[in-house]
C-alpha atoms as a PDB file:
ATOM      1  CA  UNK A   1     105.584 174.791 152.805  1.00  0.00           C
ATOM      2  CA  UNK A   2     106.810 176.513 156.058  1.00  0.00           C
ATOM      3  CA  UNK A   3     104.251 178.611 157.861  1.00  0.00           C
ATOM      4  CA  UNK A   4     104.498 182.548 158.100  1.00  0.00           C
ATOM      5  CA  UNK A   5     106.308 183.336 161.180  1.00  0.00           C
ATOM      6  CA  UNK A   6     103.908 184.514 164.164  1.00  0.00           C
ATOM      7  CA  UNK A   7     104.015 188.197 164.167  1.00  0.00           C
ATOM      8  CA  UNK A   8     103.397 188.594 160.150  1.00  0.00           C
ATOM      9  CA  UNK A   9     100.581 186.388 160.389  1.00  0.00           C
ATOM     10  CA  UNK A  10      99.207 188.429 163.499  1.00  0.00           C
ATOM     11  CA  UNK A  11      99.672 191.718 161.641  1.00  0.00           C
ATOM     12  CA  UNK A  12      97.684 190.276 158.332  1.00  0.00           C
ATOM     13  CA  UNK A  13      95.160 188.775 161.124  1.00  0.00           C
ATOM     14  CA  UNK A  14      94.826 192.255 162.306  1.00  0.00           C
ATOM     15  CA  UNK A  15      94.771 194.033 158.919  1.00  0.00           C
ATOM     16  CA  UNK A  16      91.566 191.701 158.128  1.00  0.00           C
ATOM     17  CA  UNK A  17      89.868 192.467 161.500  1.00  0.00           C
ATOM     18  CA  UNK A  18      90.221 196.391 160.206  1.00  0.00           C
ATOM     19  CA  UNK A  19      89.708 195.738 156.381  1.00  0.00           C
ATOM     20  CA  UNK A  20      86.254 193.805 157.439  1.00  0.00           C
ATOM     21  CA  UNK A  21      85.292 196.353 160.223  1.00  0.00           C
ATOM     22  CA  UNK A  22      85.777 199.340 157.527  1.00  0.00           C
ATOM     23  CA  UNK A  23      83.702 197.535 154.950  1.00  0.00           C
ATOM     24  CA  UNK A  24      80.857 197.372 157.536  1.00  0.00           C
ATOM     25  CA  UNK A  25      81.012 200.811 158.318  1.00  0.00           C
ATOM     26  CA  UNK A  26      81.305 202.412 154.824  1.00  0.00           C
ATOM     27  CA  UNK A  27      78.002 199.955 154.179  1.00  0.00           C
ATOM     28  CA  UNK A  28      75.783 200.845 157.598  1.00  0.00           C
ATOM     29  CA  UNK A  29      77.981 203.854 159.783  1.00  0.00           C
ATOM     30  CA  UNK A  30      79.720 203.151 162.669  1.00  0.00           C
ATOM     31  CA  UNK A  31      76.818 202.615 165.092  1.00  0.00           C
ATOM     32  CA  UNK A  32      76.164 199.385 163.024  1.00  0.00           C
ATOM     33  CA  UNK A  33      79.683 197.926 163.653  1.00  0.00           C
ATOM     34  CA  UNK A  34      78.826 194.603 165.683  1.00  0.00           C
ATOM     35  CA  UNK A  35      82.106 192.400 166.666  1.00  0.00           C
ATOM     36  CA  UNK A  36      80.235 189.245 165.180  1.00  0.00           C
ATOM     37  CA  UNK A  37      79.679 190.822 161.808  1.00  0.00           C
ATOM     38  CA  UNK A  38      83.440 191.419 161.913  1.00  0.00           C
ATOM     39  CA  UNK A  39      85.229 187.939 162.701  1.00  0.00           C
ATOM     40  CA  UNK A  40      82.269 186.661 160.423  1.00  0.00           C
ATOM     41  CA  UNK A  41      83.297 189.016 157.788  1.00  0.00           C
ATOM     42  CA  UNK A  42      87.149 188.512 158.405  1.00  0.00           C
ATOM     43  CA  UNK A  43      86.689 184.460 158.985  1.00  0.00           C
ATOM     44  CA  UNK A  44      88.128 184.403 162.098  1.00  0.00           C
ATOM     45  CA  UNK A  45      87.336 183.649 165.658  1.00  0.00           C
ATOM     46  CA  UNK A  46      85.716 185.976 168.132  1.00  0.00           C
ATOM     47  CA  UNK A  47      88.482 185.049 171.005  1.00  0.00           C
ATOM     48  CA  UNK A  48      91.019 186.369 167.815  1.00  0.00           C
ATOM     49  CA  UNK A  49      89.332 189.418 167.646  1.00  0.00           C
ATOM     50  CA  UNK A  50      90.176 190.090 171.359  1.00  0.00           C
ATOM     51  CA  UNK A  51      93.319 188.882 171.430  1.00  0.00           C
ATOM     52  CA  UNK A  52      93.616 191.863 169.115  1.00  0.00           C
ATOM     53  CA  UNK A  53      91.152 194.812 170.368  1.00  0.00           C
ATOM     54  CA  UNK A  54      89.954 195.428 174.035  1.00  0.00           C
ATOM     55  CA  UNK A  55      86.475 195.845 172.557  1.00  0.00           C
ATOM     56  CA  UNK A  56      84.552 197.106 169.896  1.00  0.00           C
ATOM     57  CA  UNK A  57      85.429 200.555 170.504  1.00  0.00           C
ATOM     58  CA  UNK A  58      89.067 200.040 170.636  1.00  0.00           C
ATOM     59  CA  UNK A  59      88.463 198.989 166.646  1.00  0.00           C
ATOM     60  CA  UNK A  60      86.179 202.021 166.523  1.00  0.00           C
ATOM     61  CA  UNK A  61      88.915 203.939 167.502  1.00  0.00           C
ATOM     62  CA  UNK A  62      91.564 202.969 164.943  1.00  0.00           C
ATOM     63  CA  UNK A  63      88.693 203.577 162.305  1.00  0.00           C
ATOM     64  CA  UNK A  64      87.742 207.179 163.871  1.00  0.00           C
ATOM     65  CA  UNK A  65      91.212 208.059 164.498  1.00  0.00           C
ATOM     66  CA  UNK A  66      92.008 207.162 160.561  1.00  0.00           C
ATOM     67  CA  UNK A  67      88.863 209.265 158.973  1.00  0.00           C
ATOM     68  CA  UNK A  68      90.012 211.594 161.393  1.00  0.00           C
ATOM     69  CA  UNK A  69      93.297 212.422 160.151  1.00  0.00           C
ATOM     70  CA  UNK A  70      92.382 212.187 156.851  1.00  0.00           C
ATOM     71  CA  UNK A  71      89.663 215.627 157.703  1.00  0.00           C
ATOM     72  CA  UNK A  72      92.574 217.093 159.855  1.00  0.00           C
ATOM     73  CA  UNK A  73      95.273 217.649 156.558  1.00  0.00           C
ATOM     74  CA  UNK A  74      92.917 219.236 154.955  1.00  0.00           C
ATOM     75  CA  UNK A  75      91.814 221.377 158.120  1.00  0.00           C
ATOM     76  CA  UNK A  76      95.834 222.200 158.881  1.00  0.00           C
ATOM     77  CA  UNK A  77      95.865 223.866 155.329  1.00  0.00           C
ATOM     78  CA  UNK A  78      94.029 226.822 156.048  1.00  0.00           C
ATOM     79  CA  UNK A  79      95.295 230.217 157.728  1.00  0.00           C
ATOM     80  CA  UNK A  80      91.861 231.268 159.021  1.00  0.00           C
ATOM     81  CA  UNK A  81      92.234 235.240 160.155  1.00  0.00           C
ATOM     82  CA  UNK A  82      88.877 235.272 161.701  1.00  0.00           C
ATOM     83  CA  UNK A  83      86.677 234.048 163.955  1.00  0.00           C
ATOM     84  CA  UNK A  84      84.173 232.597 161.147  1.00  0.00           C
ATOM     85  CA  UNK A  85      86.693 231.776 158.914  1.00  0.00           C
ATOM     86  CA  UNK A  86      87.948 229.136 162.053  1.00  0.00           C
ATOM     87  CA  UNK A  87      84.548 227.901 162.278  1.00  0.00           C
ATOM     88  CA  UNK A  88      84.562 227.079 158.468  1.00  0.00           C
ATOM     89  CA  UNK A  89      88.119 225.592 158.556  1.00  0.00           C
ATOM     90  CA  UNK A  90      86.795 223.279 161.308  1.00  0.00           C
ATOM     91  CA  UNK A  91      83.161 222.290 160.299  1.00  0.00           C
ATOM     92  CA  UNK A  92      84.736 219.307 158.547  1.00  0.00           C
ATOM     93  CA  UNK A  93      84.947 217.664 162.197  1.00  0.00           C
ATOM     94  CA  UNK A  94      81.472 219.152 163.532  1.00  0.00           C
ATOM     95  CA  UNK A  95      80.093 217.323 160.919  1.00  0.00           C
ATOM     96  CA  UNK A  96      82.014 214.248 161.282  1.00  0.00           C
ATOM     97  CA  UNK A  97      81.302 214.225 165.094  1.00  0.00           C
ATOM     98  CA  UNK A  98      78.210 215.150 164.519  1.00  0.00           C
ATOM     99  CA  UNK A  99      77.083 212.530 161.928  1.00  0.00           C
ATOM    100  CA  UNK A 100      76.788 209.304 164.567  1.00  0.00           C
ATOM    101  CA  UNK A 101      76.687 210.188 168.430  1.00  0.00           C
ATOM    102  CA  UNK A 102      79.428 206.626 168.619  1.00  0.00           C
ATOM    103  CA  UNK A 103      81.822 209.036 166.675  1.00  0.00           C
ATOM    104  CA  UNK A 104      82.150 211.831 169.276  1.00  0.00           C
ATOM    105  CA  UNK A 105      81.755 209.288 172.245  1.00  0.00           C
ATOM    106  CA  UNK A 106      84.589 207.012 170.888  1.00  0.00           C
ATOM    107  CA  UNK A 107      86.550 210.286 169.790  1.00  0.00           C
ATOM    108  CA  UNK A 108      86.104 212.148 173.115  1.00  0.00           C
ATOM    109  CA  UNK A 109      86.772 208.584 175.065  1.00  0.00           C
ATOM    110  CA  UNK A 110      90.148 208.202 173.172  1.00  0.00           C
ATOM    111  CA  UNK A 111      91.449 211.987 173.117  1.00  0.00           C
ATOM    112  CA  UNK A 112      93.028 212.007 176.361  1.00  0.00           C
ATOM    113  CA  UNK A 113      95.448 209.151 175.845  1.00  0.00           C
ATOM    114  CA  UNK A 114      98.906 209.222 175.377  1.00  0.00           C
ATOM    115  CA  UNK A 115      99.485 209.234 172.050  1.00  0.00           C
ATOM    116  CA  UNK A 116     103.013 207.888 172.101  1.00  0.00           C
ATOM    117  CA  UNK A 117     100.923 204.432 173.387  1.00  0.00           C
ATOM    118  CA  UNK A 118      98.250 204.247 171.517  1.00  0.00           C
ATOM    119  CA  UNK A 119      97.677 203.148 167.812  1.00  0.00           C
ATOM    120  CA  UNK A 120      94.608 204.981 167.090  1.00  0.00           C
ATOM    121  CA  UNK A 121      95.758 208.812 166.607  1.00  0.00           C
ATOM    122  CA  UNK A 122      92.675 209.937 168.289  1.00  0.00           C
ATOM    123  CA  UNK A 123      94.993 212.034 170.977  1.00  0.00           C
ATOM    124  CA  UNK A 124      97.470 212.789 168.161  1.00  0.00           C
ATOM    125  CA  UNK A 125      95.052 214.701 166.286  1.00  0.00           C
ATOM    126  CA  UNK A 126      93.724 216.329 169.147  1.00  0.00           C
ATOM    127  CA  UNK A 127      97.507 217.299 170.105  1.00  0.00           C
ATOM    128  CA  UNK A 128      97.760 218.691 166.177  1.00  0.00           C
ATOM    129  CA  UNK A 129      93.719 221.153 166.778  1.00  0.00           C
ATOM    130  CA  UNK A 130      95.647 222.784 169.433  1.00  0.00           C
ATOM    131  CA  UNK A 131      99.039 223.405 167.522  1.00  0.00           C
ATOM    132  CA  UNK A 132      97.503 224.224 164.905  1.00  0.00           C
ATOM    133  CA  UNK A 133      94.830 226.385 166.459  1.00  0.00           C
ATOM    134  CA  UNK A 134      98.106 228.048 168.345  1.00  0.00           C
ATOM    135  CA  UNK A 135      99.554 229.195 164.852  1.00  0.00           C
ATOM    136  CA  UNK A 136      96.185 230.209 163.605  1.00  0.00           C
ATOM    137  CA  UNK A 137      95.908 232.625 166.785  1.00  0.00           C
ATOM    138  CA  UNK A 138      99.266 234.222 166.902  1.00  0.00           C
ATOM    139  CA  UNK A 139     100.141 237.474 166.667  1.00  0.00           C
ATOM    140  CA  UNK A 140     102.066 236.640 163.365  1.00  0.00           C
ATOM    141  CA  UNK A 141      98.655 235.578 161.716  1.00  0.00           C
ATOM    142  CA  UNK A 142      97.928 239.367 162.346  1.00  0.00           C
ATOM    143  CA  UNK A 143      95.579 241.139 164.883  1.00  0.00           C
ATOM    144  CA  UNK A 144      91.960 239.923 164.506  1.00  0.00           C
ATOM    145  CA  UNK A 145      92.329 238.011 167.403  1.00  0.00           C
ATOM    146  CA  UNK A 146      92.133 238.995 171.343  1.00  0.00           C
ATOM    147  CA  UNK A 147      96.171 239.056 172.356  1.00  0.00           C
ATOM    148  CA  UNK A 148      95.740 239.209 176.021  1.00  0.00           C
ATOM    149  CA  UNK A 149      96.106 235.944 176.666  1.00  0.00           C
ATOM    150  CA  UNK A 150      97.859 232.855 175.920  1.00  0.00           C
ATOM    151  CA  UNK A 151      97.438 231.396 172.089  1.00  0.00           C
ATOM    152  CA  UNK A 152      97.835 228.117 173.767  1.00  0.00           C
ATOM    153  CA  UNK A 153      94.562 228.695 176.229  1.00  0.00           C
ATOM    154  CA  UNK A 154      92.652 230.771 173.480  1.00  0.00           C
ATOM    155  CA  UNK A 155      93.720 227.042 171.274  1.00  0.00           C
ATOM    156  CA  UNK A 156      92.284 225.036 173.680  1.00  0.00           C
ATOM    157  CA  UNK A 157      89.034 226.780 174.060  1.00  0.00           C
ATOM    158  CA  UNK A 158      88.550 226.351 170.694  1.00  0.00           C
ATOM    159  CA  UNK A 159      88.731 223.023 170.691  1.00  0.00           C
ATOM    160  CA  UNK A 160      86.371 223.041 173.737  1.00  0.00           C
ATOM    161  CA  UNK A 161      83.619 225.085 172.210  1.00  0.00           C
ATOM    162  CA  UNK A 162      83.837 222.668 169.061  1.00  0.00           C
ATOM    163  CA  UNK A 163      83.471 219.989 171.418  1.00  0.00           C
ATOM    164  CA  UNK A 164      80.522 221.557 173.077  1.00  0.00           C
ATOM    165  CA  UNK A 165      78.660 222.461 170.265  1.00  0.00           C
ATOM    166  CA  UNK A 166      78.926 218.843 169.172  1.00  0.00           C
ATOM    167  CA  UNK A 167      77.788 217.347 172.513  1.00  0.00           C
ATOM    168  CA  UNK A 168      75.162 219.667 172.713  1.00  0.00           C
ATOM    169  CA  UNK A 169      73.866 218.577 169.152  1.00  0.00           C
ATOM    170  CA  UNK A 170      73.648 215.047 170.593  1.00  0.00           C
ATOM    171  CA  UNK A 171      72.422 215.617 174.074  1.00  0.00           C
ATOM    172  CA  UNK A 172      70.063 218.527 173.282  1.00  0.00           C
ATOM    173  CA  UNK A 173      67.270 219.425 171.530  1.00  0.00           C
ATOM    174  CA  UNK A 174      67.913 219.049 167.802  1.00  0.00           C
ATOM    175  CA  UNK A 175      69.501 222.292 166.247  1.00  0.00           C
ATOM    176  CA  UNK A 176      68.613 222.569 162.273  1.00  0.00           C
ATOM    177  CA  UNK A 177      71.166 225.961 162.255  1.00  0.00           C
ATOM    178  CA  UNK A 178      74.418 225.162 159.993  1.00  0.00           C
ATOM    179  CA  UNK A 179      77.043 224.093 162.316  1.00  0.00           C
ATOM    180  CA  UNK A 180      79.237 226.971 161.410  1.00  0.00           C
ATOM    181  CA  UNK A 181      76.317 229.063 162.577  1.00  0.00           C
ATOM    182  CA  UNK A 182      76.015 226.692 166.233  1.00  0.00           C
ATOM    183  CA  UNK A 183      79.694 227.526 166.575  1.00  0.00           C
ATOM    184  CA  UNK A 184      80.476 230.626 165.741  1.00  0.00           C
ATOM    185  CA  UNK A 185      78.870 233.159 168.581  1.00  0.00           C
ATOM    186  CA  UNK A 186      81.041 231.224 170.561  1.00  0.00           C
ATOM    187  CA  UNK A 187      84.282 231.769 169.231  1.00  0.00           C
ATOM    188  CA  UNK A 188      83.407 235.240 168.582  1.00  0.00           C
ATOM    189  CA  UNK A 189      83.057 235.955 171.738  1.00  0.00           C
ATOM    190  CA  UNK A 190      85.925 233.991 172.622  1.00  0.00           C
ATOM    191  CA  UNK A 191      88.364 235.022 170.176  1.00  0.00           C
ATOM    192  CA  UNK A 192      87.754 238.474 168.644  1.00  0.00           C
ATOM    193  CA  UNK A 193      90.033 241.202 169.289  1.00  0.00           C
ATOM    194  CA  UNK A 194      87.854 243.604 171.659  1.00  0.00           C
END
């Protein structure tokens, strides 16, 4: 019998290291995720592991990145034409981020790299917020929103009040309000037409 050659054999070793890491966090969240519990799950060795991932939240990363895209086409469905109807179309990843304190580190830690090298789509999906955020906010979607400035700027302070409320909600006092509710005074100030 002749052995699979090298690189299908790394990609199956790979897709196990995932397959096992997934299975741990559907069972205990991702704060759980331990690199022993992995290779012991996936029967391999720890060096394989890292011959594979940087570290645990390189794995993290592919598994945040995937539940991540899966929110985001939903999320790039909806035509929000206010304020609170953005906060609504995005309180699938407030909750998300907002769920395990690992999720928005690892998310936050992995949004500013290049997404043409990386295999995660952390940065990819925070590329699509802010084109999507643009459409969302221009004057074609109609005039509820402020038009003197930039879509593009008005995009990305979206995405940076999102990010805020979330960090605050892990770094803060504990906030029982709805997250649309933790959000929205801040892109209504930020985003209404005045």
């Amino acid at each position: 019998m002749l052995d699979k050659p090298p690189q299908k054999r790394r990609l199956e070793t790979r897709a196990k290291l995932i397959a096992a890491a997934t299975e741990i966090v559907t069972e205990n969240g991702y704060d759980a995720l331990r690199v022993e519990q992995v290779v012991d799950l996936a029967g391999v060795a720890k060096g394989t592991f890292f011959s594979h991932f940087e570290d645990k939240n390189a794995l993290l990363a592919i598994l945040i990145g995937e539940h991540m895209k899966s929110i985001w086409a939903d999320v790039s469905k909806t035509n929000p034409k206010s304020s609170l109807e953005i906060c609504q179309a995005v309180e699938p990843f407030l909750v998300f981020w907002g769920t395990e304190r690992i999720v928005f580190d690892v998310a936050v830690n992995f949004s500013g790299i290049d997404p043409e090298n990386s295999d995660n789509g952390i940065a990819e999906i925070f590329g699509a917020q802010i084109e999507t955020a643009v459409k969302w906010l221009s004057a074609e979607n109609g005039k509820n929103f402020r038009d003197d400035q930039d879509p593009v700027l008005l995009a990305e302070g979206v995405q940076a009040f999102v990010m805020q409320v979330v960090a605050l909600h892990h770094c803060c006092a504990p906030d029982d309000r709805p997250w649309v509710e933790r959000l929205h005074p801040y892109l209504s100030a930020w985003l209404d037409a005045r």
